[in-house]
PDB file of N, CA and C in Angstrom:
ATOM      1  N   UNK A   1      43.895   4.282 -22.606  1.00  0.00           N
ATOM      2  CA  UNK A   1      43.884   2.998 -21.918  1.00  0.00           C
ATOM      3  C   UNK A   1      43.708   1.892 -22.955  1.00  0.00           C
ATOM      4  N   UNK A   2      44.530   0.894 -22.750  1.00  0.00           N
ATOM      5  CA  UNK A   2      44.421  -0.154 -23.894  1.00  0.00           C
ATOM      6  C   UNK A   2      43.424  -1.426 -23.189  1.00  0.00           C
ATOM      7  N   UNK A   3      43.228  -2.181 -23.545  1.00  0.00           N
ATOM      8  CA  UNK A   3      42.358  -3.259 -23.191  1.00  0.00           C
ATOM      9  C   UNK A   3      42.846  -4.034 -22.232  1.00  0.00           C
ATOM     10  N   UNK A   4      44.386  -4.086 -22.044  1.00  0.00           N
ATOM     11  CA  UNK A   4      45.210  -4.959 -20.713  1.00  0.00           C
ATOM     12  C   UNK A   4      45.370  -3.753 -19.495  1.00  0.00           C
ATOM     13  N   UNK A   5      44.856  -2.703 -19.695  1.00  0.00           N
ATOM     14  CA  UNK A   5      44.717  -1.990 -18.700  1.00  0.00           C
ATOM     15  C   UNK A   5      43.497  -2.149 -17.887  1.00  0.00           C
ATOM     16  N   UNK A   6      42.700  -2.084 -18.753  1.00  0.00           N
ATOM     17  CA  UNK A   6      41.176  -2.444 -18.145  1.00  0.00           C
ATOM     18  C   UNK A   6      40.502  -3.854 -17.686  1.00  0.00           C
ATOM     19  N   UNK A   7      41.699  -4.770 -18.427  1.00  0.00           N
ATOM     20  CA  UNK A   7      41.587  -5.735 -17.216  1.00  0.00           C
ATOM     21  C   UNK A   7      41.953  -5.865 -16.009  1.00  0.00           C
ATOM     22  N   UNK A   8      43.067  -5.242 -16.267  1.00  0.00           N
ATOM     23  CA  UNK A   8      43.728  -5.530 -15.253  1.00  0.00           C
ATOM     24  C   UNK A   8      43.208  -4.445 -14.134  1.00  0.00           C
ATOM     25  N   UNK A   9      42.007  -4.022 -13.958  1.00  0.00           N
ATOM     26  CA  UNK A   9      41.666  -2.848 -13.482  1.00  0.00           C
ATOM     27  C   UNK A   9      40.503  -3.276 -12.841  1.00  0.00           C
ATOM     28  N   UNK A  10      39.480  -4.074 -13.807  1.00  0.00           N
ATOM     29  CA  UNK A  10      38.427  -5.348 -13.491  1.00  0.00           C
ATOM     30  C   UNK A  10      38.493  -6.086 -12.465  1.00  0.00           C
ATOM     31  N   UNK A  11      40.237  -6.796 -13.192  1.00  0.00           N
ATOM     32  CA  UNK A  11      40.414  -7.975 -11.950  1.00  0.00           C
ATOM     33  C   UNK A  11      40.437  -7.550 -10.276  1.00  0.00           C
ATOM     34  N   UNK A  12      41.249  -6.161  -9.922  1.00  0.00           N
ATOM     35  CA  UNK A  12      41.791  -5.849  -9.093  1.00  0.00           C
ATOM     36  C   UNK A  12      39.744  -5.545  -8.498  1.00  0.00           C
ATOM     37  N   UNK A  13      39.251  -4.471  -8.704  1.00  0.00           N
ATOM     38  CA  UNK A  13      37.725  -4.864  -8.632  1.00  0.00           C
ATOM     39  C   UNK A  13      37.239  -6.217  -8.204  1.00  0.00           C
ATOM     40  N   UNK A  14      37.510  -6.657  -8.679  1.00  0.00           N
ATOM     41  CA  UNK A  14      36.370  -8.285  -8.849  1.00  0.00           C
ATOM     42  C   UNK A  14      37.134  -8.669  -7.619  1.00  0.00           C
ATOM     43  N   UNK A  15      38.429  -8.921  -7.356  1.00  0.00           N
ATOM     44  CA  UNK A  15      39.527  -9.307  -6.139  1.00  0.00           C
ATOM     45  C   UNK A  15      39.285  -8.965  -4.706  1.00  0.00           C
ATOM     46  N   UNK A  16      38.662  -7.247  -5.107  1.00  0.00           N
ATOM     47  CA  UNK A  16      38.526  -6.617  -3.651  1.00  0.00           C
ATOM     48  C   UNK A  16      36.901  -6.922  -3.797  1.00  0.00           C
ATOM     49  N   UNK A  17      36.058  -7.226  -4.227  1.00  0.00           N
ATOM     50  CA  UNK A  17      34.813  -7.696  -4.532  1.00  0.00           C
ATOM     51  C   UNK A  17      34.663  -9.049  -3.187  1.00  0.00           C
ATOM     52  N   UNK A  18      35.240  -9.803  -4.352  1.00  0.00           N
ATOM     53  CA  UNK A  18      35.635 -11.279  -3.414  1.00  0.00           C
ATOM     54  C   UNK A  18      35.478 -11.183  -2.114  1.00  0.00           C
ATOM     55  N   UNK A  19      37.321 -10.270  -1.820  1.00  0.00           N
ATOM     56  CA  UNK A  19      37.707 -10.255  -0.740  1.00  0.00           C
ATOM     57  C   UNK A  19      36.216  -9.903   0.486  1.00  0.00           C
ATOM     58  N   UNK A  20      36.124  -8.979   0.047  1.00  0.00           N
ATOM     59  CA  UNK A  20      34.460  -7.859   0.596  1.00  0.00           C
ATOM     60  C   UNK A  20      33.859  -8.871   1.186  1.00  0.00           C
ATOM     61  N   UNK A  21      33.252 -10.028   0.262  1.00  0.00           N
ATOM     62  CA  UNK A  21      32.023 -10.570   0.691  1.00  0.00           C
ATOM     63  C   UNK A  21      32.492 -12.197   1.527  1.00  0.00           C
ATOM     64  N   UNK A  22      33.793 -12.362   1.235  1.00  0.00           N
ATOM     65  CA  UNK A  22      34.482 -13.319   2.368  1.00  0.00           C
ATOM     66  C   UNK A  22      34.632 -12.649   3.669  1.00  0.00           C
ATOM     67  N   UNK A  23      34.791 -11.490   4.045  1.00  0.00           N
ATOM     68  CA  UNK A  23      34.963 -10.917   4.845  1.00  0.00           C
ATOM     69  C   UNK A  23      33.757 -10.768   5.176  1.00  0.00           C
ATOM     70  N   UNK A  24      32.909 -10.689   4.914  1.00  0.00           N
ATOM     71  CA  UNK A  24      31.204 -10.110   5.640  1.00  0.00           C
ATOM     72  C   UNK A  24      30.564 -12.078   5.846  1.00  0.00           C
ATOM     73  N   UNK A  25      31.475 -12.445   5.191  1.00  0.00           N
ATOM     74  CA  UNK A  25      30.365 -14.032   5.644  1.00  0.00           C
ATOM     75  C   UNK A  25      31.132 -14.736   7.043  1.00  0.00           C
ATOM     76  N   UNK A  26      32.306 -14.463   7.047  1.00  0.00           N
ATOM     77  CA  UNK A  26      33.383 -14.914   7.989  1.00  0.00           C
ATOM     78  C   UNK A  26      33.625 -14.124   9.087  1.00  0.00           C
ATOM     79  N   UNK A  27      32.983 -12.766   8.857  1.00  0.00           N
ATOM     80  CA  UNK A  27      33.054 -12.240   9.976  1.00  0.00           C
ATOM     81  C   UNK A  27      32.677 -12.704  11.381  1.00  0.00           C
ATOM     82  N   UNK A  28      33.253 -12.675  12.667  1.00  0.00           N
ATOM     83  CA  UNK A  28      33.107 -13.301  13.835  1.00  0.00           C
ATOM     84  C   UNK A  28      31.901 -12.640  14.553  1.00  0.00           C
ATOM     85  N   UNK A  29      31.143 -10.876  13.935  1.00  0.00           N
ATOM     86  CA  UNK A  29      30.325 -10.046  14.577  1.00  0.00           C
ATOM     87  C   UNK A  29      28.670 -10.670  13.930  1.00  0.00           C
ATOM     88  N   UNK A  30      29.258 -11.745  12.520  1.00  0.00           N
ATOM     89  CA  UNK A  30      28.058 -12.461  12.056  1.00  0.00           C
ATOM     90  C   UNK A  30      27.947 -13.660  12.465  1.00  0.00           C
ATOM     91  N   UNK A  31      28.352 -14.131  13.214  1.00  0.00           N
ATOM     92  CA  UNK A  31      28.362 -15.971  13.500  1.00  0.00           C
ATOM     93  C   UNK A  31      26.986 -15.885  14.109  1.00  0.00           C
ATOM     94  N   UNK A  32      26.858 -15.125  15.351  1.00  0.00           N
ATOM     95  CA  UNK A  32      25.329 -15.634  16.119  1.00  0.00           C
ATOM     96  C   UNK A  32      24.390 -15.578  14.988  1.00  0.00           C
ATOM     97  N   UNK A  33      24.243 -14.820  14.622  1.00  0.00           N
ATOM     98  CA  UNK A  33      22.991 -14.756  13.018  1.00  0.00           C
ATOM     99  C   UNK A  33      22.800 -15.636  12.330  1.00  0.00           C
ATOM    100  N   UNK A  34      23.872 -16.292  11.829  1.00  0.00           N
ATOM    101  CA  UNK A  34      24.161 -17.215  10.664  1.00  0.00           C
ATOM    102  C   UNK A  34      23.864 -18.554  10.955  1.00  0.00           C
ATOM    103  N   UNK A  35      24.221 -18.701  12.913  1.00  0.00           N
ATOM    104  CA  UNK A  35      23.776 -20.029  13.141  1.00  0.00           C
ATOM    105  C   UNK A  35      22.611 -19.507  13.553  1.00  0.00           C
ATOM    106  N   UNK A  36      21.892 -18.782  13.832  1.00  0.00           N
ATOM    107  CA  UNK A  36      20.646 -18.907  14.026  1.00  0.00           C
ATOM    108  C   UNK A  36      19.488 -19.256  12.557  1.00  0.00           C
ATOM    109  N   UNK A  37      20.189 -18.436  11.547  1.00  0.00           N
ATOM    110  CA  UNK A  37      19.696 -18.767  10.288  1.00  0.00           C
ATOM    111  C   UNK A  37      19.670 -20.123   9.693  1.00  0.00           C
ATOM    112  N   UNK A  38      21.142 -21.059  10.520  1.00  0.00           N
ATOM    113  CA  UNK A  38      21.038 -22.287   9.572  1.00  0.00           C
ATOM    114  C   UNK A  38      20.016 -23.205  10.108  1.00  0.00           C
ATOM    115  N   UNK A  39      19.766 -22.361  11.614  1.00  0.00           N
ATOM    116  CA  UNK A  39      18.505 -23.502  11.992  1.00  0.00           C
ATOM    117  C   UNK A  39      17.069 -23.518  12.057  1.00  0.00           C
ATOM    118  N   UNK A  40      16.729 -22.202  10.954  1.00  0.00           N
ATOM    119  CA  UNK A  40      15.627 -22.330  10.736  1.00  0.00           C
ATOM    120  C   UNK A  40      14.778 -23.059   9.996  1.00  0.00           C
ATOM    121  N   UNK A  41      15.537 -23.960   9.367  1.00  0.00           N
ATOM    122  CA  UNK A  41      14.675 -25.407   8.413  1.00  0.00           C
ATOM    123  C   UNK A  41      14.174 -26.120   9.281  1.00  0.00           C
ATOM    124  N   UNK A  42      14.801 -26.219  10.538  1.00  0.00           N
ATOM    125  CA  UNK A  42      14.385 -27.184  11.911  1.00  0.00           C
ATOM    126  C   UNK A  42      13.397 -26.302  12.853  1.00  0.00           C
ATOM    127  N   UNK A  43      12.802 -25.113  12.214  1.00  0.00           N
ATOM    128  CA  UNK A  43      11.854 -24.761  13.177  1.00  0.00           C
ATOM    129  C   UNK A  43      10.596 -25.438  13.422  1.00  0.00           C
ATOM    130  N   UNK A  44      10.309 -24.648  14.706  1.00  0.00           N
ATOM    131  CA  UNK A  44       8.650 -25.533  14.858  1.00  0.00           C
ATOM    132  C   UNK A  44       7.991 -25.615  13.919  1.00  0.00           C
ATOM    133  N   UNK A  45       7.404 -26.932  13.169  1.00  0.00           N
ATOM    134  CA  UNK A  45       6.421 -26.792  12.346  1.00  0.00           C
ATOM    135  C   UNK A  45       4.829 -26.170  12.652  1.00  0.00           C
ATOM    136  N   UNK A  46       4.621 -26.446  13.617  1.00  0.00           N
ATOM    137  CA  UNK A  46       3.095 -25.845  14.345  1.00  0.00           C
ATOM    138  C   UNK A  46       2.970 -24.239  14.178  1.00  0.00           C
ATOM    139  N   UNK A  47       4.441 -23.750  14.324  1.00  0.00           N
ATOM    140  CA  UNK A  47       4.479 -22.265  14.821  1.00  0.00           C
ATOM    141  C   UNK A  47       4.334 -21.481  13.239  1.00  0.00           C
ATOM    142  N   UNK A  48       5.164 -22.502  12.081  1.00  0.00           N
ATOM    143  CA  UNK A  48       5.165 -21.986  10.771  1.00  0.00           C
ATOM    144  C   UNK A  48       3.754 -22.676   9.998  1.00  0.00           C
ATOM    145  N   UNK A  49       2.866 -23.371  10.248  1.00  0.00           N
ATOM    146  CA  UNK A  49       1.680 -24.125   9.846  1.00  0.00           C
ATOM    147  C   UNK A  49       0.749 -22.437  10.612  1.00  0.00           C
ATOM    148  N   UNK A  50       0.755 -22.290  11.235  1.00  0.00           N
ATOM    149  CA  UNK A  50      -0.508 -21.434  12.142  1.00  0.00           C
ATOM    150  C   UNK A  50       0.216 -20.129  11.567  1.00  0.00           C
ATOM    151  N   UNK A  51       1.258 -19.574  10.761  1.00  0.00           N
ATOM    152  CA  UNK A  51       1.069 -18.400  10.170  1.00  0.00           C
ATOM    153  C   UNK A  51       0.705 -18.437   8.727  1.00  0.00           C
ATOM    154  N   UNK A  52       1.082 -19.820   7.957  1.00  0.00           N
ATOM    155  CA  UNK A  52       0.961 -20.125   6.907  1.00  0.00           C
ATOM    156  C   UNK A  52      -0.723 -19.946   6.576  1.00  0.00           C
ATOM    157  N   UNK A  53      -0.972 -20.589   7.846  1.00  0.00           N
ATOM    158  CA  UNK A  53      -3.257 -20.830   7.645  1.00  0.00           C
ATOM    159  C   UNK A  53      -3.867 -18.999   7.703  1.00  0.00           C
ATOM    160  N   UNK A  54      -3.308 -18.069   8.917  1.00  0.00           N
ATOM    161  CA  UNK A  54      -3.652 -16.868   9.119  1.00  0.00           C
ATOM    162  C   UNK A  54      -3.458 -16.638   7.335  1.00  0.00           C
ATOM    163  N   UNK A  55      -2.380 -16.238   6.592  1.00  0.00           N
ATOM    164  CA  UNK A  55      -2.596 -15.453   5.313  1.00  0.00           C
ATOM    165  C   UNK A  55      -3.019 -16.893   4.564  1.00  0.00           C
ATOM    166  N   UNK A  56      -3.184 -17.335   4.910  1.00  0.00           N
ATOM    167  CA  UNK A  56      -4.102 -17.957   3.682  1.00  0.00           C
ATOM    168  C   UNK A  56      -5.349 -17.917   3.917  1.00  0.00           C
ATOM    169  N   UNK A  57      -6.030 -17.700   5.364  1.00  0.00           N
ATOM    170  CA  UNK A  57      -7.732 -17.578   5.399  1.00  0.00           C
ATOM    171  C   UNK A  57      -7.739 -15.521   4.208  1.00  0.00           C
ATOM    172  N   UNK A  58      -6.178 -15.073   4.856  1.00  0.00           N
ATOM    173  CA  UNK A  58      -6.697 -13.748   4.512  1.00  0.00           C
ATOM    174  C   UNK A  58      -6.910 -13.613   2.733  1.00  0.00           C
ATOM    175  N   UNK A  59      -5.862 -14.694   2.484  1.00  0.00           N
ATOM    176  CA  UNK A  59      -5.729 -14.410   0.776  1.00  0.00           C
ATOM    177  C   UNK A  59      -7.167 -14.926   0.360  1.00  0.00           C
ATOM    178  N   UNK A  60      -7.621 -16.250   1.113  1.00  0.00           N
ATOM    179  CA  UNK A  60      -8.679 -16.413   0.616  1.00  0.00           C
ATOM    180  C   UNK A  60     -10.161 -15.992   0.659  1.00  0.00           C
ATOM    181  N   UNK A  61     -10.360 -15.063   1.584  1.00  0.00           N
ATOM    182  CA  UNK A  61     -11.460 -13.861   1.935  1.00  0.00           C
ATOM    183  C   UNK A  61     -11.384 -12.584   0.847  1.00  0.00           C
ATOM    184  N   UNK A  62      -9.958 -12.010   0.844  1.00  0.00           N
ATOM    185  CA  UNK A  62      -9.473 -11.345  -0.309  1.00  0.00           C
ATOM    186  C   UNK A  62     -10.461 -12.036  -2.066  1.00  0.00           C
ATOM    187  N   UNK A  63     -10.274 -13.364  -1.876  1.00  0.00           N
ATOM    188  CA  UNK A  63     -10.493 -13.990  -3.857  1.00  0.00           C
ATOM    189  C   UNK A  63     -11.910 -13.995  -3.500  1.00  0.00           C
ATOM    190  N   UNK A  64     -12.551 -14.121  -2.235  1.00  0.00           N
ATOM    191  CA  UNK A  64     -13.880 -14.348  -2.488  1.00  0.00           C
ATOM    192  C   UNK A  64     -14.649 -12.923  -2.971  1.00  0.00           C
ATOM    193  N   UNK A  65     -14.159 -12.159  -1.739  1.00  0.00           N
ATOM    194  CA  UNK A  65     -14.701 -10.647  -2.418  1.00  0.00           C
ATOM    195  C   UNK A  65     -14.646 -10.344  -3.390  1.00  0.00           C
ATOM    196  N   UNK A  66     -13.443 -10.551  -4.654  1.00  0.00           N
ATOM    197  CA  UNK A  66     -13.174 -10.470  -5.811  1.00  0.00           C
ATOM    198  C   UNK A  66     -14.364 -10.987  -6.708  1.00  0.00           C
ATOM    199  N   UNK A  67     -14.656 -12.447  -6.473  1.00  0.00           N
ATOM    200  CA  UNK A  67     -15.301 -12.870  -6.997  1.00  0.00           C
ATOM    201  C   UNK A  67     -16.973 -12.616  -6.625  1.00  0.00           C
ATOM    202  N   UNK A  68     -17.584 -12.182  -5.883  1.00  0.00           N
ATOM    203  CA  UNK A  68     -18.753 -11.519  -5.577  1.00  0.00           C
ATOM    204  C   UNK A  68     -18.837  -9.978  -6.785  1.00  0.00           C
ATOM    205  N   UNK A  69     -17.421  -9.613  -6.161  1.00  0.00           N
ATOM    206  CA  UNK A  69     -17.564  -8.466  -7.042  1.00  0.00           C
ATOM    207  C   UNK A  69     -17.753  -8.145  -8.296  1.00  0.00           C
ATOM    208  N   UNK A  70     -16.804  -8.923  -9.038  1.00  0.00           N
ATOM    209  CA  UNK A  70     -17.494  -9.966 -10.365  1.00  0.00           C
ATOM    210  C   UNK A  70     -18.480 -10.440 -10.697  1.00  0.00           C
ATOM    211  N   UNK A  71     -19.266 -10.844  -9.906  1.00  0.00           N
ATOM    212  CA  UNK A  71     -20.970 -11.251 -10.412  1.00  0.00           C
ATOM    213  C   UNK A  71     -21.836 -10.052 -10.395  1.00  0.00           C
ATOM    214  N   UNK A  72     -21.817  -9.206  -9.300  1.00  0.00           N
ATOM    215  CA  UNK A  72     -22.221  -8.490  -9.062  1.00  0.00           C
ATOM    216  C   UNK A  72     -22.191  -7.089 -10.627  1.00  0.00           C
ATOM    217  N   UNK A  73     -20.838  -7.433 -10.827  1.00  0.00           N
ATOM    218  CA  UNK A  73     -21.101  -6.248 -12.364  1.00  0.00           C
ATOM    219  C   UNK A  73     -21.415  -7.084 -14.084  1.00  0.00           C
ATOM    220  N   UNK A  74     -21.692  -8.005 -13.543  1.00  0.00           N
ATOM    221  CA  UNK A  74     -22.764  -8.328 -14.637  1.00  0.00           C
ATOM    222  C   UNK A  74     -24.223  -8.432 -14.541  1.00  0.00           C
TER     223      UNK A  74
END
């Protein structure tokens, strides 16, 4: 195989590559998803604030123990 073979072997790859992932974004069996996805920047803020606070009381119960635990071995 010479080197214009293996491009040309690449390209045809990279082509049906393309093709692949135009086909999976355009697909008509993905539309409900996709608009549901584009409107999640516009979700409730209240609903994403009150999961944001839950892991953050947890992360921050998590650093305190840490840090007890830390005094504790000196």
């Amino acid at each position: 195989m010479d080197k214009g073979t293996l491009h040309s072997i690449a390209l045809v790859l990279m082509t049906l590559a393309f093709l692949g992932v135009c086909w999976w974004a355009f697909s008509p069996s993905r539309k409900k998803r996709f608009e549901e996805d584009a409107k999640l920047p516009f979700a409730d803020d209240e609903e994403l604030g009150k999961s944001a606070q839950e892991r953050g009381g947890e992360e921050a119960g998590a650093g305190k123990g840490q840090e007890k635990k830390g005094q504790d071995e000196l």
